[in-house]
C-alpha atoms as a PDB file:
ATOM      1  CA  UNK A   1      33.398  -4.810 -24.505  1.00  0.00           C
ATOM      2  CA  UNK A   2      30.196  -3.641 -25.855  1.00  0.00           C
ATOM      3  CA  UNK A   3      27.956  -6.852 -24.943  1.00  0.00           C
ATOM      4  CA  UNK A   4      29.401  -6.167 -20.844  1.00  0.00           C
ATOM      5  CA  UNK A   5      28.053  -2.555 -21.649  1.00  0.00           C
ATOM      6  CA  UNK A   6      24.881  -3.834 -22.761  1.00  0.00           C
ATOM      7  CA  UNK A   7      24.778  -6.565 -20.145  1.00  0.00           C
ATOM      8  CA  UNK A   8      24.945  -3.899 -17.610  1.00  0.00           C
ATOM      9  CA  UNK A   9      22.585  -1.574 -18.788  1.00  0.00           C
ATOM     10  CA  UNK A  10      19.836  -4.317 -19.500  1.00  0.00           C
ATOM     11  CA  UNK A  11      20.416  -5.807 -15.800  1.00  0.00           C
ATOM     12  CA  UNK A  12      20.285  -2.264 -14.204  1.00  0.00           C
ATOM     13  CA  UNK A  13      17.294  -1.505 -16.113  1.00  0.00           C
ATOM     14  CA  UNK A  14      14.854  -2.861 -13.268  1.00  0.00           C
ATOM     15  CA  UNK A  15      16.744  -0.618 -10.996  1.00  0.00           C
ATOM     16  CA  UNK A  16      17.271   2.805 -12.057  1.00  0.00           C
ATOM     17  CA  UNK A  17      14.081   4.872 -12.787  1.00  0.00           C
ATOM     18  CA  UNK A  18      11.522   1.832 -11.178  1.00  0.00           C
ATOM     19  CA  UNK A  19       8.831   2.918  -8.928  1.00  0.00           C
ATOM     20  CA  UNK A  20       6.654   1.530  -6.891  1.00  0.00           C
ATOM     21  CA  UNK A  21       2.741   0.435  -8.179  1.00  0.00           C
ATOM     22  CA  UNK A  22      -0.429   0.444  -6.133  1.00  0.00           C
ATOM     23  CA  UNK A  23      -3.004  -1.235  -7.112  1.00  0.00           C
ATOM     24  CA  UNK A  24      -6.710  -1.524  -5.098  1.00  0.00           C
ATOM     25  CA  UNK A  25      -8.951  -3.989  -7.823  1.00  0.00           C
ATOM     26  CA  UNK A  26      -8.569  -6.922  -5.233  1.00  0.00           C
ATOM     27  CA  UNK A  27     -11.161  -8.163  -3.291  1.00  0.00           C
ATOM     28  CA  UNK A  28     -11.788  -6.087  -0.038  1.00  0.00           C
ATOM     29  CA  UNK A  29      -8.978  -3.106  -1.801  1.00  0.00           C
ATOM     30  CA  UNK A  30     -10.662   0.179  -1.846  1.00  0.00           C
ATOM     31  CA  UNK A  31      -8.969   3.272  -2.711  1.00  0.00           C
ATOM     32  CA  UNK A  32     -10.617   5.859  -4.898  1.00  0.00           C
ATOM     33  CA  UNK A  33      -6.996   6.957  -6.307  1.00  0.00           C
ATOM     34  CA  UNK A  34      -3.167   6.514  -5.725  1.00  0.00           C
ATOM     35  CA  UNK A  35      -0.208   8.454  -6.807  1.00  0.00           C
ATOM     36  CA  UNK A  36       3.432   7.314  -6.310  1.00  0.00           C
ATOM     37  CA  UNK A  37       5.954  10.299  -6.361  1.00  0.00           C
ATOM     38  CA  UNK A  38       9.839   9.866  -6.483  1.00  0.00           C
ATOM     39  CA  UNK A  39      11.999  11.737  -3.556  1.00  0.00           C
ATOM     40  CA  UNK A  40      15.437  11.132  -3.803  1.00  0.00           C
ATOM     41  CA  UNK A  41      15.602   7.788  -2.615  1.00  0.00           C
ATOM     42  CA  UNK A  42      12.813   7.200  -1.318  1.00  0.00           C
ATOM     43  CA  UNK A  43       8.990   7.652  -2.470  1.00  0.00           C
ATOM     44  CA  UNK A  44       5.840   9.545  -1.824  1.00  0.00           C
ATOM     45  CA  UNK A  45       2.562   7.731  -2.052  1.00  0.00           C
ATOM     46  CA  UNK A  46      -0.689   9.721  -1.892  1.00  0.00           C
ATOM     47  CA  UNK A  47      -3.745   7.052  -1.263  1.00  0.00           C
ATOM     48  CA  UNK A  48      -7.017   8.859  -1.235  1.00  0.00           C
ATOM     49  CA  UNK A  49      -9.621   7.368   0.241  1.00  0.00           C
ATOM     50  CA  UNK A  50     -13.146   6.221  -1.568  1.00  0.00           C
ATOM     51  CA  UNK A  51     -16.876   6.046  -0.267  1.00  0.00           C
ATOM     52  CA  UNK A  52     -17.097   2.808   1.772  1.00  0.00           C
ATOM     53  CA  UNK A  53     -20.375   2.028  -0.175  1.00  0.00           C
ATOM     54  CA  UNK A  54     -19.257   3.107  -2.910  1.00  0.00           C
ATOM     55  CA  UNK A  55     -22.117   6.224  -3.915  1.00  0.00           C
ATOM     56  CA  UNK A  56     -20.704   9.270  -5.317  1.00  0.00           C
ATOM     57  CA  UNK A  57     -18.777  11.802  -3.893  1.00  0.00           C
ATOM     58  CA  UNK A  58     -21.836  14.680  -1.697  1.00  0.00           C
ATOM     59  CA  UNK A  59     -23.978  12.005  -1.230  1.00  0.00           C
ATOM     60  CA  UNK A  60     -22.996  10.761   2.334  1.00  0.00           C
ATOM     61  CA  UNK A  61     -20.174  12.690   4.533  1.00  0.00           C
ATOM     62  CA  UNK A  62     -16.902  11.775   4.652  1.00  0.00           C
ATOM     63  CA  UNK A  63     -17.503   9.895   7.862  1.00  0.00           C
ATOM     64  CA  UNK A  64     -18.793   7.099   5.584  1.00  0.00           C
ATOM     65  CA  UNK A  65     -14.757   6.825   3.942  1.00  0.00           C
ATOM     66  CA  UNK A  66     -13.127   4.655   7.046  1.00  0.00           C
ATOM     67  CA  UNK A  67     -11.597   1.754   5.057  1.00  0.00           C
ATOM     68  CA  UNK A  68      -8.691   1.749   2.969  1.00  0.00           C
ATOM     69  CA  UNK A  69      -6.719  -1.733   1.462  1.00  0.00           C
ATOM     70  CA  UNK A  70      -4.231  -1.749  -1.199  1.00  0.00           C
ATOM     71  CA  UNK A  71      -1.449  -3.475  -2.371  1.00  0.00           C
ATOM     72  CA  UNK A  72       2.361  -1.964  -3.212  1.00  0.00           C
ATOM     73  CA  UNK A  73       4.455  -3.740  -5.827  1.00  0.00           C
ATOM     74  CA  UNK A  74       7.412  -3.058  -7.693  1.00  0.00           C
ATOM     75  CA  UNK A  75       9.267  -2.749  -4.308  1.00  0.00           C
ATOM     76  CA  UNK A  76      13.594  -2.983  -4.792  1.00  0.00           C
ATOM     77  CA  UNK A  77      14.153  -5.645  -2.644  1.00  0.00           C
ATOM     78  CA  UNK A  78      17.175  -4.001  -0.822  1.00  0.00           C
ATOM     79  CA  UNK A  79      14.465  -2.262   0.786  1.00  0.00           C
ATOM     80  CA  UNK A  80      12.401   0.865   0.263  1.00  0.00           C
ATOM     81  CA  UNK A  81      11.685   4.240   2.154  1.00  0.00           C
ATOM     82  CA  UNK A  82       8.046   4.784   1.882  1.00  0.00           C
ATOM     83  CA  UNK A  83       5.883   8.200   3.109  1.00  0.00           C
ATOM     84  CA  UNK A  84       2.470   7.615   2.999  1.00  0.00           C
ATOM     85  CA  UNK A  85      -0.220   9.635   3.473  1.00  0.00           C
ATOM     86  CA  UNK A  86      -4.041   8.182   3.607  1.00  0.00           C
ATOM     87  CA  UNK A  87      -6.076  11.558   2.099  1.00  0.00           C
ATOM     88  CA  UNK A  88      -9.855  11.886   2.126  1.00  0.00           C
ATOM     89  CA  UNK A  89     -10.039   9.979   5.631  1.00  0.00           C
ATOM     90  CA  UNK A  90     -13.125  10.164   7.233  1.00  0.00           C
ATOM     91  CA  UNK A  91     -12.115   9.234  10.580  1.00  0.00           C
ATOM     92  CA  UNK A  92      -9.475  10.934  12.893  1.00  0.00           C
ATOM     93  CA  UNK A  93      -8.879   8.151  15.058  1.00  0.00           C
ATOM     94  CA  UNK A  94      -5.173   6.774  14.744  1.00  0.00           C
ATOM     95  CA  UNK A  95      -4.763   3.447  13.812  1.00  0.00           C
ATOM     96  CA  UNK A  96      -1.607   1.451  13.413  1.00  0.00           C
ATOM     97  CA  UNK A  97      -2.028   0.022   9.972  1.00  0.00           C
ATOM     98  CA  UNK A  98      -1.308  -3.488   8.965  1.00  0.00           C
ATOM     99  CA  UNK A  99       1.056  -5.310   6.527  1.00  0.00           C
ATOM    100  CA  UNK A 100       0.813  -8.690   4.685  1.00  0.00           C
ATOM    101  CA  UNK A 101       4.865  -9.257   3.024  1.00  0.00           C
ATOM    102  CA  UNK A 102       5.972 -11.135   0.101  1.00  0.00           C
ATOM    103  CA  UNK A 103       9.035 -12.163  -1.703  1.00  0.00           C
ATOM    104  CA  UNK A 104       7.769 -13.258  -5.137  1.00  0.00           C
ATOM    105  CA  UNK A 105       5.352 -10.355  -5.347  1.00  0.00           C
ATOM    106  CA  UNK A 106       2.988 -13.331  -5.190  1.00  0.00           C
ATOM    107  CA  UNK A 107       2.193 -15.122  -2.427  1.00  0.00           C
ATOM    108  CA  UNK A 108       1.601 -12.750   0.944  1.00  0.00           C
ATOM    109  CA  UNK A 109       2.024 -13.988   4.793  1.00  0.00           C
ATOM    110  CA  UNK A 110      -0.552 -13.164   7.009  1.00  0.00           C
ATOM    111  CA  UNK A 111      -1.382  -9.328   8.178  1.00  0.00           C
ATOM    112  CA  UNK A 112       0.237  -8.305  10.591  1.00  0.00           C
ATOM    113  CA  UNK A 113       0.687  -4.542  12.283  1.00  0.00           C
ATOM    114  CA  UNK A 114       3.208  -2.297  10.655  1.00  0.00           C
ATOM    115  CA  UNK A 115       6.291  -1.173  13.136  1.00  0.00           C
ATOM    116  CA  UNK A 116       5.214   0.931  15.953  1.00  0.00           C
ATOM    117  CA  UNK A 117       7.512   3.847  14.063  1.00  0.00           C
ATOM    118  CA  UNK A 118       4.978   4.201  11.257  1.00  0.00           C
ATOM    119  CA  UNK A 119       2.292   5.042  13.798  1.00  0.00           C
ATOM    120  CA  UNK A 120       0.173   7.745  11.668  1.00  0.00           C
ATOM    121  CA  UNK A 121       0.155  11.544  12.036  1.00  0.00           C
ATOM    122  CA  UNK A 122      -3.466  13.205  11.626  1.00  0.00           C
ATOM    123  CA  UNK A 123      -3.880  16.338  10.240  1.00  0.00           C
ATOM    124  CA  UNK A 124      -7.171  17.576   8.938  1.00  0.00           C
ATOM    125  CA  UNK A 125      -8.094  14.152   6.697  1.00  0.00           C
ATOM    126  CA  UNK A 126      -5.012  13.195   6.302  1.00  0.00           C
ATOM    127  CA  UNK A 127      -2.757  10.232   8.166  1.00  0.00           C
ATOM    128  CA  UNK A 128       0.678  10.337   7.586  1.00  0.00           C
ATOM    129  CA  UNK A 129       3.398   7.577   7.999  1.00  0.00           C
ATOM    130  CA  UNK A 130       6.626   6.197   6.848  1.00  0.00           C
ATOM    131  CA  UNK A 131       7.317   2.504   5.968  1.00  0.00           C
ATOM    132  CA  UNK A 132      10.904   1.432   5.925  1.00  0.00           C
ATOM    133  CA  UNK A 133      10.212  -1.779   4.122  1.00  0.00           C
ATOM    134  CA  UNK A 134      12.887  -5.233   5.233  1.00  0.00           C
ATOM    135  CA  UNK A 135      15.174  -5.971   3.264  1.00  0.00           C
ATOM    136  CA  UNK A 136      14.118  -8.913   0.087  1.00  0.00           C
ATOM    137  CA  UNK A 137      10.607  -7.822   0.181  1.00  0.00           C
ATOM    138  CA  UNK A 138       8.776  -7.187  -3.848  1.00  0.00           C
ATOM    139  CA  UNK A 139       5.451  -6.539  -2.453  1.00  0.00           C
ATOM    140  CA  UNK A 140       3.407  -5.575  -0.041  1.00  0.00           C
ATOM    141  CA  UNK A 141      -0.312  -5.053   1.288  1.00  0.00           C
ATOM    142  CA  UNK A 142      -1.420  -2.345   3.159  1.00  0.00           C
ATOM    143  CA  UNK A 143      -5.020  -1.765   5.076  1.00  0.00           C
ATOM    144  CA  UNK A 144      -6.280   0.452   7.614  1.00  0.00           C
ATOM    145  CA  UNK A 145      -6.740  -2.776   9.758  1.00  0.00           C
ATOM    146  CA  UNK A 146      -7.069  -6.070   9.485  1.00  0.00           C
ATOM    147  CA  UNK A 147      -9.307  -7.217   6.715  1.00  0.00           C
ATOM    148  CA  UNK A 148     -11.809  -9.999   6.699  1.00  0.00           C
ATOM    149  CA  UNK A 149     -12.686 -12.461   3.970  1.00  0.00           C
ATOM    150  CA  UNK A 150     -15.951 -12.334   2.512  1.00  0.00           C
ATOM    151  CA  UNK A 151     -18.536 -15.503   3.074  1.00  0.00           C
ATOM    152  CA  UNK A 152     -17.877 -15.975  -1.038  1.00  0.00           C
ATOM    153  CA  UNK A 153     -14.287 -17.114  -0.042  1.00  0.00           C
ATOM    154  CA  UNK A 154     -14.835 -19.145   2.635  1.00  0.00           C
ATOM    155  CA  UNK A 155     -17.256 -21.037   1.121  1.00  0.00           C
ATOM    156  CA  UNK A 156     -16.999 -24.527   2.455  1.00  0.00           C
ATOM    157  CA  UNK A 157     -14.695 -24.318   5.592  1.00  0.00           C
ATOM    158  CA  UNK A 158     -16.292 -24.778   9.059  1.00  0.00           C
ATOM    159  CA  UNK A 159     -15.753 -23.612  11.719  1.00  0.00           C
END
């Protein structure tokens, strides 16, 4: 009776209490800082923006923060209820954001947009949005629009 206890509590373990991650140290993420808040069942992430060339904050206005890329793990894969909001913007245009998905928290398919639902709110410099995410999906990437490889990853392919 005790080792079904402890079976159940070890294989709930990844369940109860786990939160979501974001993480922007990838090539092309930038993000200056994320936070990941629990509510009820579903979860608050606060993505503020950095400097798109990267000099301190005062330096340039906040018209030169218009890119934003990150990537969302630790996702339950019965699906998660995400509110978003994109702080720090410096752009009030709205943009439908994009979405690579993946299974294994691995390997991504390509970016595509997010559903037309999650279509961002502006306020001030903030965009808000909620992401239902589908059902079996660990991971995710998120960007303000569709990024682009740099020449040091293509390296070799023709066109």
């Amino acid at each position: 009776m005790r080792l079904c206890a402890l079976l159940v509590v070890v294989a709930l373990a990844p369940i109860v209490g786990a939160q979501p991650t974001v993480r922007f140290d990838r090539e092309n993420m930038r993000l200056r800082s994320a936070t990941v808040t629990a509510q009820g069942n579903a979860f608050a992430l606060t993505l503020a923006m950095a400097n798109d060339n990267g000099t301190p904050d005062g330096v340039l206005p906040s018209s030169y923060r218009r890119w934003w890329h990150c990537e969302i793990g630790g996702l339950r894969t019965s699906g998660e209820t995400l509110h978003i909001t994109i702080d720090r913007a410096g752009y009030t245009d709205v943009i439908l954001p994009v979405w690579a998905l993946s299974t294994d928290g691995v390997t991504f398919g390509a970016y595509q947009r997010v559903p037309t639902s999650a279509t961002p709110t502006v306020s001030g410099s903030q965009h808000r949005f909620t992401l239902q995410t589908p059902t079996g999906v660990r991971a995710l990437r998120l960007a303000k629009f569709f990024p682009t490889r740099s020449p040091r990853t293509t390296r070799g392919c023709r066109a």
